[in-house]
N, C-alpha and C. Protein backbone atom coordinates (compact mmCIF):
# COMPACT_ATOMS: atom_id res chain seq x y z
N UNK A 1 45.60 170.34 53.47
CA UNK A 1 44.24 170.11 53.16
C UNK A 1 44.05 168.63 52.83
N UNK A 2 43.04 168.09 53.54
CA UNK A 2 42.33 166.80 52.91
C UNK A 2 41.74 166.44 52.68
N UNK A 3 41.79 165.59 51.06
CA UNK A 3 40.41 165.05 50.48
C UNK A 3 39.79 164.22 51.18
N UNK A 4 38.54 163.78 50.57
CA UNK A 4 38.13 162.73 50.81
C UNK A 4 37.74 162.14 50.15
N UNK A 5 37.41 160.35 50.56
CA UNK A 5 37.12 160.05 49.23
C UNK A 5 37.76 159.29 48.13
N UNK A 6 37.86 158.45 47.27
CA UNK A 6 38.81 157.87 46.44
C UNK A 6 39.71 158.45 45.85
N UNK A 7 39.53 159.84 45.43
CA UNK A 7 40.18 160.05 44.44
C UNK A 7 41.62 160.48 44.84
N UNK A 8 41.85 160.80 45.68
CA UNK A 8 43.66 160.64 46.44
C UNK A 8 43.72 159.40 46.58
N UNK A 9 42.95 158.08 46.88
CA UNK A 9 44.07 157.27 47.06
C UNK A 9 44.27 156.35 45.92
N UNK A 10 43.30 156.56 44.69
CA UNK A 10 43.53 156.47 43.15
C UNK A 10 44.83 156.98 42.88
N UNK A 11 45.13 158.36 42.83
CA UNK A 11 46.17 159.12 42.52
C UNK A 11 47.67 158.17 43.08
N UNK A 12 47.07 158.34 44.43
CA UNK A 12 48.45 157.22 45.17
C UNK A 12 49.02 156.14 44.39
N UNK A 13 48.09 155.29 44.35
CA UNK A 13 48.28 154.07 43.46
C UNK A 13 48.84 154.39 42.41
N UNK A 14 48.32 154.91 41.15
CA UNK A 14 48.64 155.34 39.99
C UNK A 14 50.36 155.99 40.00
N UNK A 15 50.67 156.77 41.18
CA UNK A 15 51.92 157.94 41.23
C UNK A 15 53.54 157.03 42.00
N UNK A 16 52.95 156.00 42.60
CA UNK A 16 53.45 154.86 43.30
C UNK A 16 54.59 154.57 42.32
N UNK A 17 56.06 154.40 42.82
CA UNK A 17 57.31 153.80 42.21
C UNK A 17 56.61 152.42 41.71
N UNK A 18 57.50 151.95 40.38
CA UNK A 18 57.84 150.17 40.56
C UNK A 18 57.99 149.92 38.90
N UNK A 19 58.33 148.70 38.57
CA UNK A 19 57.85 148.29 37.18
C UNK A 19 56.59 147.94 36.41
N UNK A 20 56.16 147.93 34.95
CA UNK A 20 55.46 147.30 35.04
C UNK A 20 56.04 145.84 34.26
N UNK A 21 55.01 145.32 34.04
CA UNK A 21 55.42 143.85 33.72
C UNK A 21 56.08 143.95 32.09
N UNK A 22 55.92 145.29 31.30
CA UNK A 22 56.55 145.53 29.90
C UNK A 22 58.22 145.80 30.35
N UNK A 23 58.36 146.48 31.40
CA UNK A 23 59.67 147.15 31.63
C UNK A 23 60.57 145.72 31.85
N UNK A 24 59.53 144.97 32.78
CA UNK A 24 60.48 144.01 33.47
C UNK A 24 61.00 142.57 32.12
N UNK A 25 60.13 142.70 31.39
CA UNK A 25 60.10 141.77 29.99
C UNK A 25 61.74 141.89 29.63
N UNK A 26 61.92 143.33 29.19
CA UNK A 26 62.48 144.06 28.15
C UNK A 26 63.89 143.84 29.80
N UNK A 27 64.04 144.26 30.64
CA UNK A 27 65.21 144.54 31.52
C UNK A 27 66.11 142.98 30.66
N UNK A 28 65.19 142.60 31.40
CA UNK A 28 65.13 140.18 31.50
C UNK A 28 65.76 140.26 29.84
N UNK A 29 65.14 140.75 28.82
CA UNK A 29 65.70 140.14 27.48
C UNK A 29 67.24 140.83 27.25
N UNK A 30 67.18 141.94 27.94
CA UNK A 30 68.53 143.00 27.56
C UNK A 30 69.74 141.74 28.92
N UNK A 31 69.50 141.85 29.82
CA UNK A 31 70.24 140.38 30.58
C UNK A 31 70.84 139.49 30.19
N UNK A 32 69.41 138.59 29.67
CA UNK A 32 69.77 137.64 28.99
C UNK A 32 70.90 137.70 27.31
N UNK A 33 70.78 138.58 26.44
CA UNK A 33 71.42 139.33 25.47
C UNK A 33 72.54 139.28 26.17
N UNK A 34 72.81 139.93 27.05
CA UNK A 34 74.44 140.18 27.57
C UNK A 34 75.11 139.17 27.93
N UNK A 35 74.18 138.11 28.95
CA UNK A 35 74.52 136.98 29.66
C UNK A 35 75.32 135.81 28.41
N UNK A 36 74.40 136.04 27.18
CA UNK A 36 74.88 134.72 26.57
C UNK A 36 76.22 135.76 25.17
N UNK A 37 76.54 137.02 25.51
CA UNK A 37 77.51 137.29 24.98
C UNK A 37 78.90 136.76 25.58
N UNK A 38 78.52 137.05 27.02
CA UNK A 38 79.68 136.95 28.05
C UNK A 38 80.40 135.28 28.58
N UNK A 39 79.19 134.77 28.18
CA UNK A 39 79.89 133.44 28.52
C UNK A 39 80.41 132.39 27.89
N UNK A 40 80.61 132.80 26.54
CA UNK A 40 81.24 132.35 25.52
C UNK A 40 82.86 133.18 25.82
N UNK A 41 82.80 134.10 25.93
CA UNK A 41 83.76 135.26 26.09
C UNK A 41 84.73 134.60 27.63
N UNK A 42 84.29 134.54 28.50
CA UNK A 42 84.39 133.88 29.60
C UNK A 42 85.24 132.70 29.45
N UNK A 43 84.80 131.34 28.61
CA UNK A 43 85.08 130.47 28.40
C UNK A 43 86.30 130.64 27.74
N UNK A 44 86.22 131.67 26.86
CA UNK A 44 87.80 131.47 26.09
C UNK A 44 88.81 132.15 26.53
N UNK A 45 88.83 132.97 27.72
CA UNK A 45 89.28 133.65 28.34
C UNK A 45 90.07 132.42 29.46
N UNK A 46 89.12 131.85 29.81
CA UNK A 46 89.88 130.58 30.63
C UNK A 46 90.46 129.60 29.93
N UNK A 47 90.06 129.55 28.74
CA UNK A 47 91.06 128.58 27.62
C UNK A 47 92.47 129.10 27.40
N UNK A 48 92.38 130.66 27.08
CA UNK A 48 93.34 130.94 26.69
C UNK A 48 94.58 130.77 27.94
N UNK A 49 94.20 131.21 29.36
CA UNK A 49 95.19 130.91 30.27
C UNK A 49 95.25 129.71 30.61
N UNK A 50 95.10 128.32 30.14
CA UNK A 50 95.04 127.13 30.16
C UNK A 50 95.86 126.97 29.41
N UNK A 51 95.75 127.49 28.12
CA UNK A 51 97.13 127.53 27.04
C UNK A 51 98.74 128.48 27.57
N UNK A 52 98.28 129.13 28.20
CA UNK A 52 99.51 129.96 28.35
C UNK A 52 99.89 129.39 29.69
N UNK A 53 99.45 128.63 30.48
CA UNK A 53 99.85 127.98 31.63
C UNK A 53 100.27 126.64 30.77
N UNK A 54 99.72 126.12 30.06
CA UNK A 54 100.45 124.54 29.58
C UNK A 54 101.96 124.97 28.80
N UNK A 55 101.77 126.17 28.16
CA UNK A 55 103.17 126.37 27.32
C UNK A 55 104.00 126.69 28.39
N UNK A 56 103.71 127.36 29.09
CA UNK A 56 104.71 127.73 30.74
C UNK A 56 105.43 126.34 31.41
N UNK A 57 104.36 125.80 31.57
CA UNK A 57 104.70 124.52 32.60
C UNK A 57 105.57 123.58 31.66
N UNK A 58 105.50 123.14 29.62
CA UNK A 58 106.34 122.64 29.10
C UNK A 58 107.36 123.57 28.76
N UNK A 59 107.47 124.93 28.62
CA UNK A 59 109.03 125.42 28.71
C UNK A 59 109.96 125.14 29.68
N UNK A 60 109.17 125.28 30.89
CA UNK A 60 110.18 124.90 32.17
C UNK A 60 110.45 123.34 32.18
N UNK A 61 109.66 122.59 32.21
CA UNK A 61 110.30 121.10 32.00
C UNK A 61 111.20 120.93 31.36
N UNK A 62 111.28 121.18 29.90
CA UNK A 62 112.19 121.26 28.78
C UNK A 62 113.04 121.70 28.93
N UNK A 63 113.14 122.76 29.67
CA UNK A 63 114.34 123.75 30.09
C UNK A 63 115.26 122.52 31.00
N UNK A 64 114.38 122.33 31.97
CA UNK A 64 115.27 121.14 33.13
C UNK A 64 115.48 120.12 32.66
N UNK A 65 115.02 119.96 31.56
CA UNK A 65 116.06 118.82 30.84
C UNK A 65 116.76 118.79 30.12
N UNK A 66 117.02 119.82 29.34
CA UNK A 66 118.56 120.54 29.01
C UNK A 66 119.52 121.00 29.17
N UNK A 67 118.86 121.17 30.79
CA UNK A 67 120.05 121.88 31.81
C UNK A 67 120.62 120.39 32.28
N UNK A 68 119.94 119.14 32.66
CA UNK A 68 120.43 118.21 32.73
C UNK A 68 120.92 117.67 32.12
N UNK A 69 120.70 117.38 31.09
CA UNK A 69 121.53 116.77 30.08
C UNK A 69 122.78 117.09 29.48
N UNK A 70 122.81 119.00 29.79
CA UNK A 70 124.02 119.46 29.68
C UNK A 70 125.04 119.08 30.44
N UNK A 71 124.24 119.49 32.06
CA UNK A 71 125.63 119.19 33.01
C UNK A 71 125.98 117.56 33.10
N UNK A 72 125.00 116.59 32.14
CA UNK A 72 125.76 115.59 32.60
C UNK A 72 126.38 115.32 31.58
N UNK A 73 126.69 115.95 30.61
CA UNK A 73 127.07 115.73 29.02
C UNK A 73 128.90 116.14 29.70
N UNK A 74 128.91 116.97 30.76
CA UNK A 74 130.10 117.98 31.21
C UNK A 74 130.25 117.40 32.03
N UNK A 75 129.35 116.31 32.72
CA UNK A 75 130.40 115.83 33.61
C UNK A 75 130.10 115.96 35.12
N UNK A 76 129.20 116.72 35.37
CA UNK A 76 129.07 117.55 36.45
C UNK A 76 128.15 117.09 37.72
N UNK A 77 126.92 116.01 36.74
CA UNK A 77 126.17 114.92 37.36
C UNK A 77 126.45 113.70 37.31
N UNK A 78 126.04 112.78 38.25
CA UNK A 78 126.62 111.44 38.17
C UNK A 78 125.06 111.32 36.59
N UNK A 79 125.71 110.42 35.98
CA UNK A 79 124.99 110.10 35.01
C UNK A 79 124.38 108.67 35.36
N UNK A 80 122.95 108.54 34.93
CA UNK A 80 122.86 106.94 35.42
C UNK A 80 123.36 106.09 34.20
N UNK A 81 122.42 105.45 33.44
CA UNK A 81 123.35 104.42 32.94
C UNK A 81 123.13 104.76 31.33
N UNK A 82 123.96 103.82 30.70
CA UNK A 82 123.96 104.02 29.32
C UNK A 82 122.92 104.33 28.33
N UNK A 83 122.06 103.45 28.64
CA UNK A 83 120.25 103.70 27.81
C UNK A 83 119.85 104.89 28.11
N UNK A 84 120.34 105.79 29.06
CA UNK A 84 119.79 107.00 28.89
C UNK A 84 120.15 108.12 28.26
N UNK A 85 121.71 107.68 28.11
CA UNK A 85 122.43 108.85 27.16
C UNK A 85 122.21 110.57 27.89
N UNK A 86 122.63 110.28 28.97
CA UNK A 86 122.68 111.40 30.14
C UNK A 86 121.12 112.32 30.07
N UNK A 87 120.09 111.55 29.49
CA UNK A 87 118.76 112.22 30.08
C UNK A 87 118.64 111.51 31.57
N UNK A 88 117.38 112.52 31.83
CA UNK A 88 116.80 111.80 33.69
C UNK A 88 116.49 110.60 33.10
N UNK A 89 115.97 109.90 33.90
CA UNK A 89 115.23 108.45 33.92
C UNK A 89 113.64 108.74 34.16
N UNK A 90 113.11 109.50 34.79
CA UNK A 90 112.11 110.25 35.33
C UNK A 90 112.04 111.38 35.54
N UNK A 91 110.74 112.31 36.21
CA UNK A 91 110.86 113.81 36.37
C UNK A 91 110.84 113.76 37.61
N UNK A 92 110.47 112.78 38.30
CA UNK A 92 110.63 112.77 39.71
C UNK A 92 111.88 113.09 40.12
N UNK A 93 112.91 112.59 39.53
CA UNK A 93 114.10 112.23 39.59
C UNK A 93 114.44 113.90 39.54
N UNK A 94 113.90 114.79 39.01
CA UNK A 94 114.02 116.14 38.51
C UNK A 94 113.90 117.17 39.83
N UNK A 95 112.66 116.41 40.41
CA UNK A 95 112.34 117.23 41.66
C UNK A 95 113.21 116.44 42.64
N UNK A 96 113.57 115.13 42.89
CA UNK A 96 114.20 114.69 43.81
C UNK A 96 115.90 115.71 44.03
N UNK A 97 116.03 115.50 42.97
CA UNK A 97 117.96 115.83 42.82
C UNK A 97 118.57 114.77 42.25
N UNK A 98 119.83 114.98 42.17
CA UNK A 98 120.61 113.97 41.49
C UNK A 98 121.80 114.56 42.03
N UNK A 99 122.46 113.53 42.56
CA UNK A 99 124.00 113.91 43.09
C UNK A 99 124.95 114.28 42.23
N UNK A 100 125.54 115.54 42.89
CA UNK A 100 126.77 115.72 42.24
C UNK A 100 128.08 114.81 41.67
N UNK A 101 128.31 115.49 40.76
CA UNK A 101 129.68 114.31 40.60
C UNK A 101 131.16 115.43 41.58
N UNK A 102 131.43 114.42 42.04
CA UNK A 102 133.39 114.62 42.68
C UNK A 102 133.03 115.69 43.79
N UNK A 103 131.82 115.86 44.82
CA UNK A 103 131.44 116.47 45.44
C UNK A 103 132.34 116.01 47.00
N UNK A 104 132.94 117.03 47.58
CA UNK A 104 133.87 117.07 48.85
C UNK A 104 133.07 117.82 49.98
N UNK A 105 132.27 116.73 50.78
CA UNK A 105 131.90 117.30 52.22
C UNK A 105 132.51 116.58 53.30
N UNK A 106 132.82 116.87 53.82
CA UNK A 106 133.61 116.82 55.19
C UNK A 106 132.63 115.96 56.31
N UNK A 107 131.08 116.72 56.09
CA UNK A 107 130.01 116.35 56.94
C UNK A 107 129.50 115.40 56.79
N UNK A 108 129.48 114.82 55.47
CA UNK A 108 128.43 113.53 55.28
C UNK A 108 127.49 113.69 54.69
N UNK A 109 127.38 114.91 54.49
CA UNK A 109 126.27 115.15 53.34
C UNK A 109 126.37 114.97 52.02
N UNK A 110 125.37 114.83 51.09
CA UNK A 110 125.98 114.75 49.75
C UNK A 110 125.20 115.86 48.93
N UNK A 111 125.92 116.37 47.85
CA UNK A 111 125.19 117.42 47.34
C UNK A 111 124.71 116.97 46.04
N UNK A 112 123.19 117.59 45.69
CA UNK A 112 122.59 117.49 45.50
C UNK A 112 121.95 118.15 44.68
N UNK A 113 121.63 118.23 43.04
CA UNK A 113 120.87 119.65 42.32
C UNK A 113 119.12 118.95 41.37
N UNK A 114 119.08 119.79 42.23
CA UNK A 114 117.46 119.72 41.81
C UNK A 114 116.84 120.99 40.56
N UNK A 115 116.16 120.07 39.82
CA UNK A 115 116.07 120.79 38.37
C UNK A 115 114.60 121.04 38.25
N UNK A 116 113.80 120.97 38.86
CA UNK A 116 112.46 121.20 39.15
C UNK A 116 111.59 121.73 41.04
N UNK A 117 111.32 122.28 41.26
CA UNK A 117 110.42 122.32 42.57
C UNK A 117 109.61 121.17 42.81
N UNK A 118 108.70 121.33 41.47
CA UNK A 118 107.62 119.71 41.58
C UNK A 118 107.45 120.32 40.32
N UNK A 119 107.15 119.14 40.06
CA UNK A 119 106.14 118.17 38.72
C UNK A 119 104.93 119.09 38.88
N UNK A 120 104.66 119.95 37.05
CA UNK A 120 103.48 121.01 37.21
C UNK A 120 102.14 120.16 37.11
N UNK A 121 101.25 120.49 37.24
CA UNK A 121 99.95 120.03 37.03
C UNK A 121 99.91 120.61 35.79
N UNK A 122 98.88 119.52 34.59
CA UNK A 122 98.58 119.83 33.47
C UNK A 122 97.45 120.42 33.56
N UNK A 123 97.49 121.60 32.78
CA UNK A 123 96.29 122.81 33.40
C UNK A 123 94.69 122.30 32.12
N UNK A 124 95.51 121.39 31.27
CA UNK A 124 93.69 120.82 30.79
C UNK A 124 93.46 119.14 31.44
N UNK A 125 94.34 118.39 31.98
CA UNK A 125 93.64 117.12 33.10
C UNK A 125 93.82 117.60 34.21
N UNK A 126 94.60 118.47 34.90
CA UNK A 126 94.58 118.36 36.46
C UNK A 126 95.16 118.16 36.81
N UNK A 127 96.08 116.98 36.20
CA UNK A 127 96.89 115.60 37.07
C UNK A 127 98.37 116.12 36.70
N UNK A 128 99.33 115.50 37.33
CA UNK A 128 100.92 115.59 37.43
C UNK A 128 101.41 114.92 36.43
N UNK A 129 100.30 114.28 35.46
CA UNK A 129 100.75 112.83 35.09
C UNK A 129 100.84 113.43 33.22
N UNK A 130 102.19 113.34 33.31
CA UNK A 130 102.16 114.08 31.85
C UNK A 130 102.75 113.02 31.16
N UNK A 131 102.25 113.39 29.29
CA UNK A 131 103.17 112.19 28.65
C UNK A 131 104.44 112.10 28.18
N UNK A 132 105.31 111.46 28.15
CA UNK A 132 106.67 111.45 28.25
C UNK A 132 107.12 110.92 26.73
N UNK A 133 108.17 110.70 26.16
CA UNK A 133 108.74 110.21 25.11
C UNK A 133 110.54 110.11 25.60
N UNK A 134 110.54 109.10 25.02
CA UNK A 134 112.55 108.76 25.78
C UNK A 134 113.04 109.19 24.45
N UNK A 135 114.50 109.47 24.06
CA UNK A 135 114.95 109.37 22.70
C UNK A 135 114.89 108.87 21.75
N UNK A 136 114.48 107.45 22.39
CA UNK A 136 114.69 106.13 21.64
C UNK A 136 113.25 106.03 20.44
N UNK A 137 112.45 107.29 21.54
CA UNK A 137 110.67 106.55 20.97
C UNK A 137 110.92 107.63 19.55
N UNK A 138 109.54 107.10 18.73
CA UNK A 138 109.34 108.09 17.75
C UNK A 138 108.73 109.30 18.37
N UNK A 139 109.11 110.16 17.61
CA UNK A 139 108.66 112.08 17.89
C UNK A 139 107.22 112.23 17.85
N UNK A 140 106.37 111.53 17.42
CA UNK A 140 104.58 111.49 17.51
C UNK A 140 104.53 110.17 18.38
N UNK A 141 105.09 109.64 18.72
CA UNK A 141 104.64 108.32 19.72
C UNK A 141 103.83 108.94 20.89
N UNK A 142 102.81 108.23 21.22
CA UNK A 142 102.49 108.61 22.62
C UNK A 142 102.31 107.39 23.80
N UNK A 143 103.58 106.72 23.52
CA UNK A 143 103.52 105.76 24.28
C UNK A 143 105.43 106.01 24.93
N UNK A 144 105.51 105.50 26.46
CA UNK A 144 106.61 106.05 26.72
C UNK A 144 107.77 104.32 26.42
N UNK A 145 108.89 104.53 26.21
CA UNK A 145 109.74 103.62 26.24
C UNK A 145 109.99 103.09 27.65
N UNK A 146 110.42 104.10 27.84
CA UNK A 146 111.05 103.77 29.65
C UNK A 146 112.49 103.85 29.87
N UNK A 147 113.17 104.14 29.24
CA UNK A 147 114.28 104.59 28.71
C UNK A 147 115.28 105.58 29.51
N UNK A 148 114.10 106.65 29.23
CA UNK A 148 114.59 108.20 29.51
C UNK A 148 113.44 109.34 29.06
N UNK A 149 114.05 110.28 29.99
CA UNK A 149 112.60 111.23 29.63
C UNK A 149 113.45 112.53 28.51
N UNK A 150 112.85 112.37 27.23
CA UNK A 150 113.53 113.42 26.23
C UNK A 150 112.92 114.63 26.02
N UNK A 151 111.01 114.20 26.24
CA UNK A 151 110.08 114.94 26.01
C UNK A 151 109.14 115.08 26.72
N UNK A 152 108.23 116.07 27.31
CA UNK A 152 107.04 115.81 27.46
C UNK A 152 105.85 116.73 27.10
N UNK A 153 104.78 116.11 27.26
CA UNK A 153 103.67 116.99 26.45
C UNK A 153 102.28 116.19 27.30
N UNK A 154 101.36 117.35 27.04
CA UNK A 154 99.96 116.72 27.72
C UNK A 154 99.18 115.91 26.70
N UNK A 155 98.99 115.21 28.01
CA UNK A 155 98.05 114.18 27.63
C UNK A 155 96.21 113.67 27.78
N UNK A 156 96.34 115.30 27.20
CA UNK A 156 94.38 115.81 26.95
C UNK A 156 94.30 115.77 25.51
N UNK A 157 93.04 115.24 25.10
CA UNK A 157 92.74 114.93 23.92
C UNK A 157 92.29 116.41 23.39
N UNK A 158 92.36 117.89 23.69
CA UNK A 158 91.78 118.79 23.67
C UNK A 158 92.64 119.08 22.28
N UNK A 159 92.04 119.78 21.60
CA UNK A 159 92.74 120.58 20.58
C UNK A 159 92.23 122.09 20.73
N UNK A 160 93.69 122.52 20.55
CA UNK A 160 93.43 124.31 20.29
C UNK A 160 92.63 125.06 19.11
N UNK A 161 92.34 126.37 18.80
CA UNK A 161 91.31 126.80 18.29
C UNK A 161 91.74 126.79 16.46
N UNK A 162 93.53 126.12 16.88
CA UNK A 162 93.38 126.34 14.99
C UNK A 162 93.53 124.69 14.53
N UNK A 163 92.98 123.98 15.87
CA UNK A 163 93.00 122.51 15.32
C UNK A 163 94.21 121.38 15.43
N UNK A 164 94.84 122.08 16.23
CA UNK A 164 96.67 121.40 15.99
C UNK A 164 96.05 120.91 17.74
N UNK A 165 96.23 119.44 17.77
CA UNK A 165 96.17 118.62 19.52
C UNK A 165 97.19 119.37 20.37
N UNK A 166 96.81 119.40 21.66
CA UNK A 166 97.73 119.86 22.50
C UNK A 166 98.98 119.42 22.28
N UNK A 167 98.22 117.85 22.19
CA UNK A 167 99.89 116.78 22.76
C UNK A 167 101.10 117.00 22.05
N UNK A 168 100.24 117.95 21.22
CA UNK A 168 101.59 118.22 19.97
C UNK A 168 102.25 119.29 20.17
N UNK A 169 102.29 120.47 21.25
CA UNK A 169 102.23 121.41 21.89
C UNK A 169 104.16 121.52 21.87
């Protein structure tokens, strides 16, 4: 059956899906509410694996330089020279290799132990370029000797959430 007439297509209108402009207010404020919970949340979430990637990347350094310093303490690496007191000279030097000591090849090759893959990126600058300390320097210095590499630590002015500088890490 069909009307005629306005009053069905009144009804239409009126019975019609959608928002009105109160619903859409209230969606937008409940959003926004969530939006600015989450991105604080967010942020420290990427801090925190920034921290657990910088403590990663200085255990393993540290590690390869104890392993070096051991085997050359034993004998096992050619050691370079005296001022270093069997640390590397560099970390390059870490990823390069360092020749064996009393090594017998037949071929011409020389062998070779490498104590790093590469040099990590510091996960708060970016860069490869970390700060170093030789033996010689003081334990808060942040200036390198040139010496030898004893230590290293980043060199972002960032401090963690209980206030202690990275570099001190």
């Amino acid at each position: 059956m069909q009307f005629k007439g306005g009053a069905v297509s009144g009804r239409r209108r009126h019975c019609q899906g959608g928002f009105s402009l109160v619903e859409l207010i209230v969606a937008f404020t409940i959003l926004m509410v969530l939006s600015t919970m989450a991105v604080p949340l967010a942020r420290y979430q990427v801090r925190r694996q920034r921290e657990r990637d910088l403590i990663s990347d200085l255990t393993d350094m540290r590690h390869a330089i104890d392993k070096y310093k051991d085997l050359c303490d034993a004998g096992k690496i050619q050691a370079g020279d005296q001022d270093a007191y069997c640390y590397p000279k560099s970390l390059k030097i870490m990823v390069e290799g360092v020749p064996l000591q009393n090594t017998l090849s037949g071929n011409g090759q020389t062998g070779k132990l490498k104590f790093l893959r590469r040099i990590p990126k510091d996960p708060f600058t970016g860069d490869d370029d970390w700060g170093i300390r030789s033996m010689q320097d003081d334990p808060t210095s942040n200036s390198w000797g040139g010496q030898n590499v004893f230590d290293v630590y980043s060199k972002t002015s960032d401090r963690a959430s209980d206030g202690k500088p990275y570099s001190e890490w």
